[in-house]
C-alpha atoms as a PDB file:
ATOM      1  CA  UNK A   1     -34.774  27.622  -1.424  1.00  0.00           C
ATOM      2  CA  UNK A   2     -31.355  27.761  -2.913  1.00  0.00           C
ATOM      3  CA  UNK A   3     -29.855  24.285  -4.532  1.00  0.00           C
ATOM      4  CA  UNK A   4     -27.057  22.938  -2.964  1.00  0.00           C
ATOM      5  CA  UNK A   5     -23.850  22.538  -5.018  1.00  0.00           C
ATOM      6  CA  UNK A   6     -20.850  20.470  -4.927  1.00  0.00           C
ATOM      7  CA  UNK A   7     -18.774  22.755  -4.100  1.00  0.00           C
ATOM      8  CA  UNK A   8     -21.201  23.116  -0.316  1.00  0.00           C
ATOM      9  CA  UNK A   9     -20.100  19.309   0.109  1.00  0.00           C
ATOM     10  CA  UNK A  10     -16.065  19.967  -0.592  1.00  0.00           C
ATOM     11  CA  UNK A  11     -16.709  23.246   1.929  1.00  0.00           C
ATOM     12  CA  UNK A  12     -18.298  21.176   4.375  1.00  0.00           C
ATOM     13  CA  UNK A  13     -16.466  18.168   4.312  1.00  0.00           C
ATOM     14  CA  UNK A  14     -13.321  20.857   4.569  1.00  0.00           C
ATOM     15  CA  UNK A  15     -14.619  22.474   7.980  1.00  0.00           C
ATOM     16  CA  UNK A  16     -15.084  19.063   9.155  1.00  0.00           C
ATOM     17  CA  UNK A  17     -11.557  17.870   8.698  1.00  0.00           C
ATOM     18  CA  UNK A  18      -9.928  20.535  10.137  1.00  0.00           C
ATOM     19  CA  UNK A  19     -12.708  21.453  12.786  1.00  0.00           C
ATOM     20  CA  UNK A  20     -11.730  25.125  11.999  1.00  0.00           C
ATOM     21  CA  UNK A  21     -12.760  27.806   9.706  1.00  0.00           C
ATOM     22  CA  UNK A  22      -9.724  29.661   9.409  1.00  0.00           C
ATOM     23  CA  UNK A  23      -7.649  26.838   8.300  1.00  0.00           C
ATOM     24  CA  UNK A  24     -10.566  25.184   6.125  1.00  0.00           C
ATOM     25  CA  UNK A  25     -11.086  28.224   4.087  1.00  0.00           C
ATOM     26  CA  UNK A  26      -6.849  28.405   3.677  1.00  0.00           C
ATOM     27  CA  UNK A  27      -7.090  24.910   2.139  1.00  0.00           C
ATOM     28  CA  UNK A  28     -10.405  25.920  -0.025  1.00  0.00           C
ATOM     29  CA  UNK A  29      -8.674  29.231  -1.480  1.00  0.00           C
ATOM     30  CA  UNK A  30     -11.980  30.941  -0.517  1.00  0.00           C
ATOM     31  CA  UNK A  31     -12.149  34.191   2.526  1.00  0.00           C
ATOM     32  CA  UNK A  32     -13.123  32.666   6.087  1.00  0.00           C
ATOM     33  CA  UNK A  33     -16.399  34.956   5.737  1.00  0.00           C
ATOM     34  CA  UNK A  34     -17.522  33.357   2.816  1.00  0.00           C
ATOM     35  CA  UNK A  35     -16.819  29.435   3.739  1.00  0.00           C
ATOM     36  CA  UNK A  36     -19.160  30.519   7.386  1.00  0.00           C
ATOM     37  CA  UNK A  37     -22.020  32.275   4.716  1.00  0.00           C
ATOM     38  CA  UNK A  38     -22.067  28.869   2.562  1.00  0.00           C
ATOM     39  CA  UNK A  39     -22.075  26.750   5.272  1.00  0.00           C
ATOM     40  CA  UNK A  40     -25.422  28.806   7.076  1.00  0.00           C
ATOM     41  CA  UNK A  41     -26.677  28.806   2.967  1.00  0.00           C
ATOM     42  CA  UNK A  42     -26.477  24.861   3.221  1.00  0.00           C
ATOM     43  CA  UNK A  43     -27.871  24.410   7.044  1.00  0.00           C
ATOM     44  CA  UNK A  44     -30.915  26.584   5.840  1.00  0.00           C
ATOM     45  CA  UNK A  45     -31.496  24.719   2.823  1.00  0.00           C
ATOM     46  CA  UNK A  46     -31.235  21.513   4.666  1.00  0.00           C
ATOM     47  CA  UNK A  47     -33.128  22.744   7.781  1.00  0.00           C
ATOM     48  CA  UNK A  48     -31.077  20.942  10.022  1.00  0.00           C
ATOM     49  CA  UNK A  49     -27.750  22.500  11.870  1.00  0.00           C
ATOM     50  CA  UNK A  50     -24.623  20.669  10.474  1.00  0.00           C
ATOM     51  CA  UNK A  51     -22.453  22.335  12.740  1.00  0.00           C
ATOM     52  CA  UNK A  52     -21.526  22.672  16.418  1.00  0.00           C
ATOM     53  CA  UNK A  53     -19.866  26.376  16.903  1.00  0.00           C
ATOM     54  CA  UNK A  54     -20.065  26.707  20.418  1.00  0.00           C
ATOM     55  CA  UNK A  55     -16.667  24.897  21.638  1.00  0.00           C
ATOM     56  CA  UNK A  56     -13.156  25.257  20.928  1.00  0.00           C
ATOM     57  CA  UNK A  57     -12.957  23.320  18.065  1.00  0.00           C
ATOM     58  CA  UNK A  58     -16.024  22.788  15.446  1.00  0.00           C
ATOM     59  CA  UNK A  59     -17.759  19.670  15.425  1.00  0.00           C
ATOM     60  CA  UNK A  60     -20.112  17.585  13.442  1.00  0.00           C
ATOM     61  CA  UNK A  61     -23.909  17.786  14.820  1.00  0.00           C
ATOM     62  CA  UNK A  62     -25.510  14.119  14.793  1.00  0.00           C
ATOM     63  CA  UNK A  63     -27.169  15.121  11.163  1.00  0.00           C
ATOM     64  CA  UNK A  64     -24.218  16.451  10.429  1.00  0.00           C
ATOM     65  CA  UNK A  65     -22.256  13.351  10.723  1.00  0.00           C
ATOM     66  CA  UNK A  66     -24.782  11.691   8.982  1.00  0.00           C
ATOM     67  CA  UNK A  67     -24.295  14.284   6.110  1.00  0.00           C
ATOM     68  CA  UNK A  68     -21.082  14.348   5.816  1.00  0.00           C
ATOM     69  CA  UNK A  69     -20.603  10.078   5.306  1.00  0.00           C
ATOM     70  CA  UNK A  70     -23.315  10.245   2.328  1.00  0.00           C
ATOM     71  CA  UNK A  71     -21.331  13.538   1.044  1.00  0.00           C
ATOM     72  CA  UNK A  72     -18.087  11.644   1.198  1.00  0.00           C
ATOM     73  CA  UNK A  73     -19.864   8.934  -0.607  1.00  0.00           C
ATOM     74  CA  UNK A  74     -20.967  10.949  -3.140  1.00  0.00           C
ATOM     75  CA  UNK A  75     -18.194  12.694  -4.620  1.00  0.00           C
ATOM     76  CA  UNK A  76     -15.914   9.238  -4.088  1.00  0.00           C
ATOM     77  CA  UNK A  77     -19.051   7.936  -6.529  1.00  0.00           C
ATOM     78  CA  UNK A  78     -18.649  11.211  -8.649  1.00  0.00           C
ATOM     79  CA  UNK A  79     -14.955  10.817  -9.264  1.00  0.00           C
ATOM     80  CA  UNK A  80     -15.720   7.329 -10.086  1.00  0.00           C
ATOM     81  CA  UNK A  81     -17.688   8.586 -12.541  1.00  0.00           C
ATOM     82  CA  UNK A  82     -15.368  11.058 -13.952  1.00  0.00           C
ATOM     83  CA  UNK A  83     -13.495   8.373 -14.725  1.00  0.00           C
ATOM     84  CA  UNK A  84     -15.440   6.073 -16.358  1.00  0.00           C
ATOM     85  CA  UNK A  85     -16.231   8.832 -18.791  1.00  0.00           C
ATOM     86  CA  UNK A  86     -12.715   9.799 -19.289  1.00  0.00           C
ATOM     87  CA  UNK A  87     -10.928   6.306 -19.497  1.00  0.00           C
ATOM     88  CA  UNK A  88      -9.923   5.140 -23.114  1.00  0.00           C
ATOM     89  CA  UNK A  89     -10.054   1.605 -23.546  1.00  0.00           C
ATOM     90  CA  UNK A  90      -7.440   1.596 -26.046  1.00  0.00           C
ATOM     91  CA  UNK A  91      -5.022   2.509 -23.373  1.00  0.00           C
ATOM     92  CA  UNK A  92      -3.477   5.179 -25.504  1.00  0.00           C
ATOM     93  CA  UNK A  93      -3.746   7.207 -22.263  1.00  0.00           C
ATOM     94  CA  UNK A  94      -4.522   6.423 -18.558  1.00  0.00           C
ATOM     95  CA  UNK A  95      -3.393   6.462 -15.027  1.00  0.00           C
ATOM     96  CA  UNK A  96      -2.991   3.709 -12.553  1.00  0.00           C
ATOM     97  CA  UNK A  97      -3.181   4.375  -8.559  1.00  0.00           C
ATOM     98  CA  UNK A  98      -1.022   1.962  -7.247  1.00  0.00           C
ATOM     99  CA  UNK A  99       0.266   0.828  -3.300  1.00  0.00           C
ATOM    100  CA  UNK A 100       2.455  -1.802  -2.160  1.00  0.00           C
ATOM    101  CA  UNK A 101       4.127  -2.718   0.882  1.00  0.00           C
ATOM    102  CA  UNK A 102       7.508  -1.852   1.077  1.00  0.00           C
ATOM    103  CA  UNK A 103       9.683  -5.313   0.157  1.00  0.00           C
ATOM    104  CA  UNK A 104       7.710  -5.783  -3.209  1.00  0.00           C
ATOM    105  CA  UNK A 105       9.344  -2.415  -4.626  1.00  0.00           C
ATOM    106  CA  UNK A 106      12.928  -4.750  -3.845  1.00  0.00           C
ATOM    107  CA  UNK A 107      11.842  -7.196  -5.975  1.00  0.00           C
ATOM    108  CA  UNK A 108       8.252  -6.830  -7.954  1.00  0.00           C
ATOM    109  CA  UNK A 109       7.771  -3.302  -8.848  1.00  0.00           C
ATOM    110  CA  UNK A 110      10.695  -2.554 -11.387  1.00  0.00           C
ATOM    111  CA  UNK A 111       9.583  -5.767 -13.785  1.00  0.00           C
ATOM    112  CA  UNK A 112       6.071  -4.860 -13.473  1.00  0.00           C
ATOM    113  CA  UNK A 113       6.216  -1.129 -14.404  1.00  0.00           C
ATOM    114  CA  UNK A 114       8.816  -1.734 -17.202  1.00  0.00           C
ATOM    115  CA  UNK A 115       6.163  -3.920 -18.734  1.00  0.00           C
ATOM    116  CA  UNK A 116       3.169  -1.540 -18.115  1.00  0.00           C
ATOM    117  CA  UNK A 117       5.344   1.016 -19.630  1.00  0.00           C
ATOM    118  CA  UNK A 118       6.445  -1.245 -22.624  1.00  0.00           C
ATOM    119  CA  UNK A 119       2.644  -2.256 -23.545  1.00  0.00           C
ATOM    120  CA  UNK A 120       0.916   0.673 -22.841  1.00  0.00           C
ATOM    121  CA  UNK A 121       3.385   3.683 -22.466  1.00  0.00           C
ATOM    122  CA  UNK A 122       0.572   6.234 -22.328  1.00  0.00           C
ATOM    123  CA  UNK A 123      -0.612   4.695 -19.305  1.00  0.00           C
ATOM    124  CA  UNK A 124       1.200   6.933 -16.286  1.00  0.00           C
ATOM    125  CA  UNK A 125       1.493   5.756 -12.913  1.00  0.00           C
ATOM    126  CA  UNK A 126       1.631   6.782  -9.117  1.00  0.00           C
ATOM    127  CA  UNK A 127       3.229   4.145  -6.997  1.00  0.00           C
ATOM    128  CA  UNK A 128       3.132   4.458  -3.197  1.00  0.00           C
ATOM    129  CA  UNK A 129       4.819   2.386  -0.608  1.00  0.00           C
ATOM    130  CA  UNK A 130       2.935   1.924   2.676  1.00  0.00           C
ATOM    131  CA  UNK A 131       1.681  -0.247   5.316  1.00  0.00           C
ATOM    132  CA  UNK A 132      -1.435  -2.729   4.495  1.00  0.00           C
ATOM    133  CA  UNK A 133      -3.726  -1.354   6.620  1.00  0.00           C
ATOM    134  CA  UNK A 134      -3.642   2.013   5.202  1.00  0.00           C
ATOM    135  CA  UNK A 135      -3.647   0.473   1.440  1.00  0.00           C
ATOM    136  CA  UNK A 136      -6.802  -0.957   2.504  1.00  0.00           C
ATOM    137  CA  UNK A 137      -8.228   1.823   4.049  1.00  0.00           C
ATOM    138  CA  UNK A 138      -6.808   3.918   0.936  1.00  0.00           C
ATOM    139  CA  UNK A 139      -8.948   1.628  -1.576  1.00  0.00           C
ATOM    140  CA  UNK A 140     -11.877   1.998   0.300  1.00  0.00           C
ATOM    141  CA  UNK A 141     -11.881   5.746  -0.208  1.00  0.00           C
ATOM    142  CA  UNK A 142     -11.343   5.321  -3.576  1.00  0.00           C
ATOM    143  CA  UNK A 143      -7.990   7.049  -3.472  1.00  0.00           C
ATOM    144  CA  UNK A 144      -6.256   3.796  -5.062  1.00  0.00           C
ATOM    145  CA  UNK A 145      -6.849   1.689  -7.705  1.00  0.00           C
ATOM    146  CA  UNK A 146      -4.992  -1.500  -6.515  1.00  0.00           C
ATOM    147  CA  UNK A 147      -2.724  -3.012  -4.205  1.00  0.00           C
ATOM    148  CA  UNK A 148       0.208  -5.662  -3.529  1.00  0.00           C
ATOM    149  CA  UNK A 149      -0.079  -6.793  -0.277  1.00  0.00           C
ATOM    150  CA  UNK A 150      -0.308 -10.322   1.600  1.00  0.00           C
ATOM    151  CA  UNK A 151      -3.320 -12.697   2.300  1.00  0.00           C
ATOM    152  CA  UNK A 152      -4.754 -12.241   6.098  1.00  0.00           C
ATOM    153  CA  UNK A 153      -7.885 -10.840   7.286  1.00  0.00           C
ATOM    154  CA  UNK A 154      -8.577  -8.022   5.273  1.00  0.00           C
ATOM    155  CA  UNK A 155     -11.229  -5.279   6.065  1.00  0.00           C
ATOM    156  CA  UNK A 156     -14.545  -5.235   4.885  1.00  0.00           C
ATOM    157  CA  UNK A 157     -15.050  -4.433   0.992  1.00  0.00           C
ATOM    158  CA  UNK A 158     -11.821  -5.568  -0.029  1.00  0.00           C
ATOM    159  CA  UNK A 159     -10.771  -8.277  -2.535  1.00  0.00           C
ATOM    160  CA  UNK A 160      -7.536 -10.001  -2.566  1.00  0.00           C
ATOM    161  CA  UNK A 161      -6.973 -12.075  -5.788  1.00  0.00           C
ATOM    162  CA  UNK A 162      -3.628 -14.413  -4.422  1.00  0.00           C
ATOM    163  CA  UNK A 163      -0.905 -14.413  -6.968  1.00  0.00           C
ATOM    164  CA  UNK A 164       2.080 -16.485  -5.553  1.00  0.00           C
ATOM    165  CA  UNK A 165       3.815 -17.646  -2.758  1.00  0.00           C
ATOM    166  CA  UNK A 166       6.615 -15.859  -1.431  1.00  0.00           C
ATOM    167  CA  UNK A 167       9.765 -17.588   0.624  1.00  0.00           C
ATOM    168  CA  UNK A 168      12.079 -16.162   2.870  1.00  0.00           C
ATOM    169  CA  UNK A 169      15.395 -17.286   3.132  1.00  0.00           C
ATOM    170  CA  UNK A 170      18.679 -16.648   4.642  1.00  0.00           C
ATOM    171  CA  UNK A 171      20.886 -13.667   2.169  1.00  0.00           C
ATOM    172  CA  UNK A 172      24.440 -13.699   2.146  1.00  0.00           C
ATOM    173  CA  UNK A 173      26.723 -11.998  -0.185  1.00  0.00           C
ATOM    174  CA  UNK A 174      27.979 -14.904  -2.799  1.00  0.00           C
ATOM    175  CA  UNK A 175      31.535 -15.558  -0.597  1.00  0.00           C
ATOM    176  CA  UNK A 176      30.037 -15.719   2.703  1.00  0.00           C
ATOM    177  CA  UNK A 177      27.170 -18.385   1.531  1.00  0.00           C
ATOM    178  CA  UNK A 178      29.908 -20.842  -0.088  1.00  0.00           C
ATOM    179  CA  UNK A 179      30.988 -21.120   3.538  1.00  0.00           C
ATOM    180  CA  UNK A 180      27.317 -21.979   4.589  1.00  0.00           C
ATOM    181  CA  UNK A 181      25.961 -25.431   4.868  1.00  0.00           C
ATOM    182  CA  UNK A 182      22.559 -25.699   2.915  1.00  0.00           C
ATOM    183  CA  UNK A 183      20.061 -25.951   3.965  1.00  0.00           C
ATOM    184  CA  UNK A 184      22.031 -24.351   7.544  1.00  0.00           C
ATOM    185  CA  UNK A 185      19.885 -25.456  10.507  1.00  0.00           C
ATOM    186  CA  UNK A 186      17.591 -22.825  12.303  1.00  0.00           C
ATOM    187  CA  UNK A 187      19.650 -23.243  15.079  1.00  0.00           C
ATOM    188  CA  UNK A 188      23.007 -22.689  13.756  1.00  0.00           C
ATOM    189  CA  UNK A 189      21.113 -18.603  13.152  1.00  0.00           C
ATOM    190  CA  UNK A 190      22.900 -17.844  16.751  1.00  0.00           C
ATOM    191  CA  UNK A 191      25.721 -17.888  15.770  1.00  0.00           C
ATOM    192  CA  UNK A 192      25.596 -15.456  13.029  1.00  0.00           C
ATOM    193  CA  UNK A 193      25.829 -11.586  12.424  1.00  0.00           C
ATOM    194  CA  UNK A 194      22.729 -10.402  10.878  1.00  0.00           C
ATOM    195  CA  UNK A 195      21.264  -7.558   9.245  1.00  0.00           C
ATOM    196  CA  UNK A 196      17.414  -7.248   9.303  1.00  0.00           C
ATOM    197  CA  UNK A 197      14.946  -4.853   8.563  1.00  0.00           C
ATOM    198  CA  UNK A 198      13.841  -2.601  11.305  1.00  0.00           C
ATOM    199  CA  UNK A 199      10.759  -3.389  14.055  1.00  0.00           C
ATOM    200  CA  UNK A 200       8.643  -0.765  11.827  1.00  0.00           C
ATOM    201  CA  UNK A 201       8.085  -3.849   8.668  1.00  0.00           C
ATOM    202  CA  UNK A 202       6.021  -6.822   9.045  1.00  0.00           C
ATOM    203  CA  UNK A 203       8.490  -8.751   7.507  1.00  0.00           C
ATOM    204  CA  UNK A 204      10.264  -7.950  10.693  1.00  0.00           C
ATOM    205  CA  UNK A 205       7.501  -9.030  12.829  1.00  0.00           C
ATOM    206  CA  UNK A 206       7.382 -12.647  10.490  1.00  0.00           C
ATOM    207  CA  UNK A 207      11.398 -13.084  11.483  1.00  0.00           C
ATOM    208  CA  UNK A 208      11.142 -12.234  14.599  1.00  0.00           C
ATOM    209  CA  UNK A 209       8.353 -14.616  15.036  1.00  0.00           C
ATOM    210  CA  UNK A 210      10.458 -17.602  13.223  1.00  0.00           C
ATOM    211  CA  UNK A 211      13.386 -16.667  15.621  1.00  0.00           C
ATOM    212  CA  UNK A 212      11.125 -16.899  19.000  1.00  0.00           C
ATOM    213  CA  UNK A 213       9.840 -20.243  17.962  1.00  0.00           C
ATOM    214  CA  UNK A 214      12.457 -22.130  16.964  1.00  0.00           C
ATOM    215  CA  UNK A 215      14.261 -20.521  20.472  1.00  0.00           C
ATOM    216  CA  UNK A 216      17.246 -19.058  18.595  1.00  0.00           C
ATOM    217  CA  UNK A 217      18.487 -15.833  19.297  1.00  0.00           C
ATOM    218  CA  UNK A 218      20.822 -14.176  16.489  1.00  0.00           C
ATOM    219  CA  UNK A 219      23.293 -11.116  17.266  1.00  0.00           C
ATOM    220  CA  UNK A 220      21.311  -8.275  15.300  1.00  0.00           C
ATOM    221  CA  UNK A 221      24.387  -6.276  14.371  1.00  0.00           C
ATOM    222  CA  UNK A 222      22.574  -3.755  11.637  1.00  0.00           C
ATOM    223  CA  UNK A 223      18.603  -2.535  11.788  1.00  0.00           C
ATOM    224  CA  UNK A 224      17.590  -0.791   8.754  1.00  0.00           C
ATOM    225  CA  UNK A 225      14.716   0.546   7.096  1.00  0.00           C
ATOM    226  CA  UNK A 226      15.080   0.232   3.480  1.00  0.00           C
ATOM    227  CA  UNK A 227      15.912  -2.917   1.919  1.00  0.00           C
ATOM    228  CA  UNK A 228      18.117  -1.307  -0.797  1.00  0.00           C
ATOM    229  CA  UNK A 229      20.519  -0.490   2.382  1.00  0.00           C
ATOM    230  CA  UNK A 230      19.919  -4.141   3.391  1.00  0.00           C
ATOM    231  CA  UNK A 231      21.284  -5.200  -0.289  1.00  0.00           C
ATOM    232  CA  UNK A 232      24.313  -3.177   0.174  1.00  0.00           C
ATOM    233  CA  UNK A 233      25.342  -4.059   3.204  1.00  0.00           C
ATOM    234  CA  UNK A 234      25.239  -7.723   2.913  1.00  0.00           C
ATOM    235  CA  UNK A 235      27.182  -8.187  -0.482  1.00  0.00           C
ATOM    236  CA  UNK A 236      30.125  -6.052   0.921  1.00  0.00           C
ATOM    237  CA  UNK A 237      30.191  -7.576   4.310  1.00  0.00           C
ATOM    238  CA  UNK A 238      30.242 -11.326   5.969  1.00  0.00           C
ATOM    239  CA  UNK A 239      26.675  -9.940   7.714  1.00  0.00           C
ATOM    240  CA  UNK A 240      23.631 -12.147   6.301  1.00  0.00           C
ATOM    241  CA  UNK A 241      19.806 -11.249   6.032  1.00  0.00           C
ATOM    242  CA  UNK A 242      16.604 -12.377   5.832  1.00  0.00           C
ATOM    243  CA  UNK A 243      14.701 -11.278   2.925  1.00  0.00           C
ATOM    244  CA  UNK A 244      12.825 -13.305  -0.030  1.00  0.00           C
ATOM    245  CA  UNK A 245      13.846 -15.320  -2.490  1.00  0.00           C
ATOM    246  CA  UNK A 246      13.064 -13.498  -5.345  1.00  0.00           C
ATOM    247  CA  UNK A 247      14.860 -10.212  -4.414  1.00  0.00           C
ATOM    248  CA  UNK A 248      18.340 -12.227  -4.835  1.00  0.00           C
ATOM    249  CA  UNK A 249      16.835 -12.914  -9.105  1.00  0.00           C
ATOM    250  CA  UNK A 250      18.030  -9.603  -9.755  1.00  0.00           C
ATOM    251  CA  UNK A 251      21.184  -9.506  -7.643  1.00  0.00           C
ATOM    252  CA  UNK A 252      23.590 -11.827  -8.902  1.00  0.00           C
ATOM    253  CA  UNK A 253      26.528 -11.047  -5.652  1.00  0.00           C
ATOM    254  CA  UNK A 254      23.251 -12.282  -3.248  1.00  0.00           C
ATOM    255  CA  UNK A 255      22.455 -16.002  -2.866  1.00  0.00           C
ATOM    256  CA  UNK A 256      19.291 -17.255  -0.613  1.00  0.00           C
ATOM    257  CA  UNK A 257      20.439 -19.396   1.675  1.00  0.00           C
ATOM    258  CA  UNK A 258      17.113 -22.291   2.704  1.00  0.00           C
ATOM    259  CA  UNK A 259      16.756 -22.674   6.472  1.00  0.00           C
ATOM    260  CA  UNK A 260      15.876 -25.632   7.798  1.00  0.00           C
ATOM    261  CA  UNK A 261      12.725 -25.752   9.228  1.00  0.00           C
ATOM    262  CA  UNK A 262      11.849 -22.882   6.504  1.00  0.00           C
ATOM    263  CA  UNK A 263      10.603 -19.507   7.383  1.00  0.00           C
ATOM    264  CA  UNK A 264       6.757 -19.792   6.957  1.00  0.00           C
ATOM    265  CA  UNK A 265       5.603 -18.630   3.400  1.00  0.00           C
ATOM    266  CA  UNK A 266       3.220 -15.921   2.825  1.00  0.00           C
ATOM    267  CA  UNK A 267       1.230 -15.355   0.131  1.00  0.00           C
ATOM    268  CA  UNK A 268       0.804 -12.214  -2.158  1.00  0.00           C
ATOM    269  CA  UNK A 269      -2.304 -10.943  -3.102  1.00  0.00           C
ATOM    270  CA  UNK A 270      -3.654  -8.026  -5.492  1.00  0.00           C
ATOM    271  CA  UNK A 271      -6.234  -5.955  -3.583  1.00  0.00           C
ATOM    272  CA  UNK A 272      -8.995  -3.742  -5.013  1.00  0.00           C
ATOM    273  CA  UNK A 273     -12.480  -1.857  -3.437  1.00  0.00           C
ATOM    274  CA  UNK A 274     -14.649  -4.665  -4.302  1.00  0.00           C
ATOM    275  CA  UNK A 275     -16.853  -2.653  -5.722  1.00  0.00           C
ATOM    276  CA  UNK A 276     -15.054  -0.090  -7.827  1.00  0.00           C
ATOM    277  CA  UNK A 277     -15.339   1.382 -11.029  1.00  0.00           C
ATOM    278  CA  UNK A 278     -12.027  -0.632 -13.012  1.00  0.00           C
ATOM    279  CA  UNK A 279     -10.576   1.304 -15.646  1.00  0.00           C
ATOM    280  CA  UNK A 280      -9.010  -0.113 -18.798  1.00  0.00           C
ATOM    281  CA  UNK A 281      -4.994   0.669 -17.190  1.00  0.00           C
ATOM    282  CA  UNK A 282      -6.661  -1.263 -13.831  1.00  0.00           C
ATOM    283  CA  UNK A 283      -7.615  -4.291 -16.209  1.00  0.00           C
ATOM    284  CA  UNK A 284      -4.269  -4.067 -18.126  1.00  0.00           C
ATOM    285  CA  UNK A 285      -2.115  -3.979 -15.098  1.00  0.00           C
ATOM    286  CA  UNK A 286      -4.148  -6.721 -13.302  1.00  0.00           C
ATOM    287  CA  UNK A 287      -3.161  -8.489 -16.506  1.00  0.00           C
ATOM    288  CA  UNK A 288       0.324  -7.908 -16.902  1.00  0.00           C
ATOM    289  CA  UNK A 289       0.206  -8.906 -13.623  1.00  0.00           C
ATOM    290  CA  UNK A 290      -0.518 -12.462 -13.767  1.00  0.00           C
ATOM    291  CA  UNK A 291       1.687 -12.962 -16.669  1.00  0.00           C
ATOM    292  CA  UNK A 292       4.776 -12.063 -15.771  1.00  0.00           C
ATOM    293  CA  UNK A 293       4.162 -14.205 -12.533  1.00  0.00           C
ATOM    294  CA  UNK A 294       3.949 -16.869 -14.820  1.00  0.00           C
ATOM    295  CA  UNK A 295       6.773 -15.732 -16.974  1.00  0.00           C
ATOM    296  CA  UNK A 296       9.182 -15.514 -13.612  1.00  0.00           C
ATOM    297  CA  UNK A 297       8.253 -18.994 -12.436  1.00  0.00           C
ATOM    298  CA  UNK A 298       6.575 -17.601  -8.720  1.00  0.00           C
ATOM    299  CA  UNK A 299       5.201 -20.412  -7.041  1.00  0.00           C
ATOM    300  CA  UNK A 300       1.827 -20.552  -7.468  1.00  0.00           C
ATOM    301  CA  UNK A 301      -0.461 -19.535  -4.350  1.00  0.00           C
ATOM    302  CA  UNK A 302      -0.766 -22.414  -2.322  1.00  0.00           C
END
């Protein structure tokens, strides 16, 4: 009986994703011939059929299903492992998977990585921007190593460690807020000009919800998706936005604006796999974290 290696699990996992040979053995580099001979190779060691050839598409069997979640498990576990071995706790070297949702790269990102990179500047970085579900879903597979996201419901196997509380206010460009009362009443919103992130953010979604309840309907001149756009727009026009707090520390021509009632805070959490292996940049980072929260006087999680 011939051992199984792991390159039978990548093939097989392969063929499974793309429920064809042809384009399975493209992404392995391998001949379509030889991906259909390991895959027989690993059916007759196993005894069982992992595959279902006979439609238009190829499918999992019922063991192979079952397979192919332990497989996926395993070489998640292996990398894991790889890592371990690999990772130098003096942080001479390292690398740091890293997702957040898209307003924290407006405000949080920039002081956090030029701190990483000023203690530990062998420690590289990939930052990704996304929605919370899929950072969940992405530290669950083990293809991140943490993530800034909000408190909520999260999935199964996650932990969020809260770090502070964020506040939305009203952002005007310095001229235009001198002519604001403060705190300006929710209802006084209809009558201005605003510029908001688009329908696609949950920040959105957390406006739109403060508008609805408080029955005040503002004229939406500008919908954008990036918040740098947002930044621009609103210091060179009389347009105002709603964004947090924190995002106007670094922009000295913005100035928050409080609403009264306030927007409903949110609070901002670190996420990891619960279980996963944490290297020595994971630990450092989580760190760095928590101090320069402190060091930028965030309000603490409430």
């Amino acid at each position: 009986m011939a051992a199984l290696e792991l390159r039978h699990l990548r093939y097989l996992l392969a063929v499974a994703e793309h429920g064809n040979f042809t384009r399975a053995a493209e992404e392995l580099h391998i001949s379509q011939p030889t991906l259909s001979q390991q895959i027989k190779q690993m059916e007759r060691t196993l005894g069982v059929q992992l595959l279902d050839r006979t439609g238009r598409t190829v499918r999992l069997t019922d063991a192979g299903a079952v397979y192919t979640d332990h497989a996926r498990r395993a070489l998640r576990d292996l990398a894991a492992a790889e890592r371990a071995v690999h990772d130098v706790q003096d942080l001479s070297r390292g690398h740091l998977h890293l997702a957040v949702t898209p307003t924290f790269t407006a405000y949080l990102i920039g002081p956090l990585t030029a701190e990483l990179h000023t203690r530990h500047p062998g420690v590289s970085v990939t930052l990704t921007e996304m929605p919370q579900d899929r950072i969940e879903a992405a530290l669950l597979a083990d293809d991140l190593d943490l993530g800034i996201a909000f408190a909520g419901t999260h999935l199964p196997g996650i932990t969020a460690t809260p770090l502070f509380t964020e506040t939305l206010s009203l952002v005007a460009g310095a001229p235009r807020a001198r002519a604001m009362p403060e705190p300006l009443p929710a209802r006084a919103l209809k009558d201005e000009q605003l510029a908001l992130l688009s329908g696609d953010f949950a920040t959105r979604g957390h406006i739109d919800a403060y508008f609805a309840h408080h029955q005040v309907a503002p004229r939406i001149t500008i919908e954008a998706n990036s918040i740098q756009a947002l930044t621009e727009i609103v210091q060179r026009t009389p347009l105002a936005t709603v964004l947090p707090d924190a995002i106007t520390h670094d922009h000295p021509h913005l100035t928050p604006i409080p609403l009264d009632p306030p927007l409903p805070t949110r609070i901002v959490t670190l996420l990891h796999r619960t279980d996963a292996y944490q290297s020595a940049a994971t630990h450092a980072f989580t760190d760095l974290t928590h101090d320069l929260i402190r060091t930028r006087g965030y309000a603490p999680p409430l």
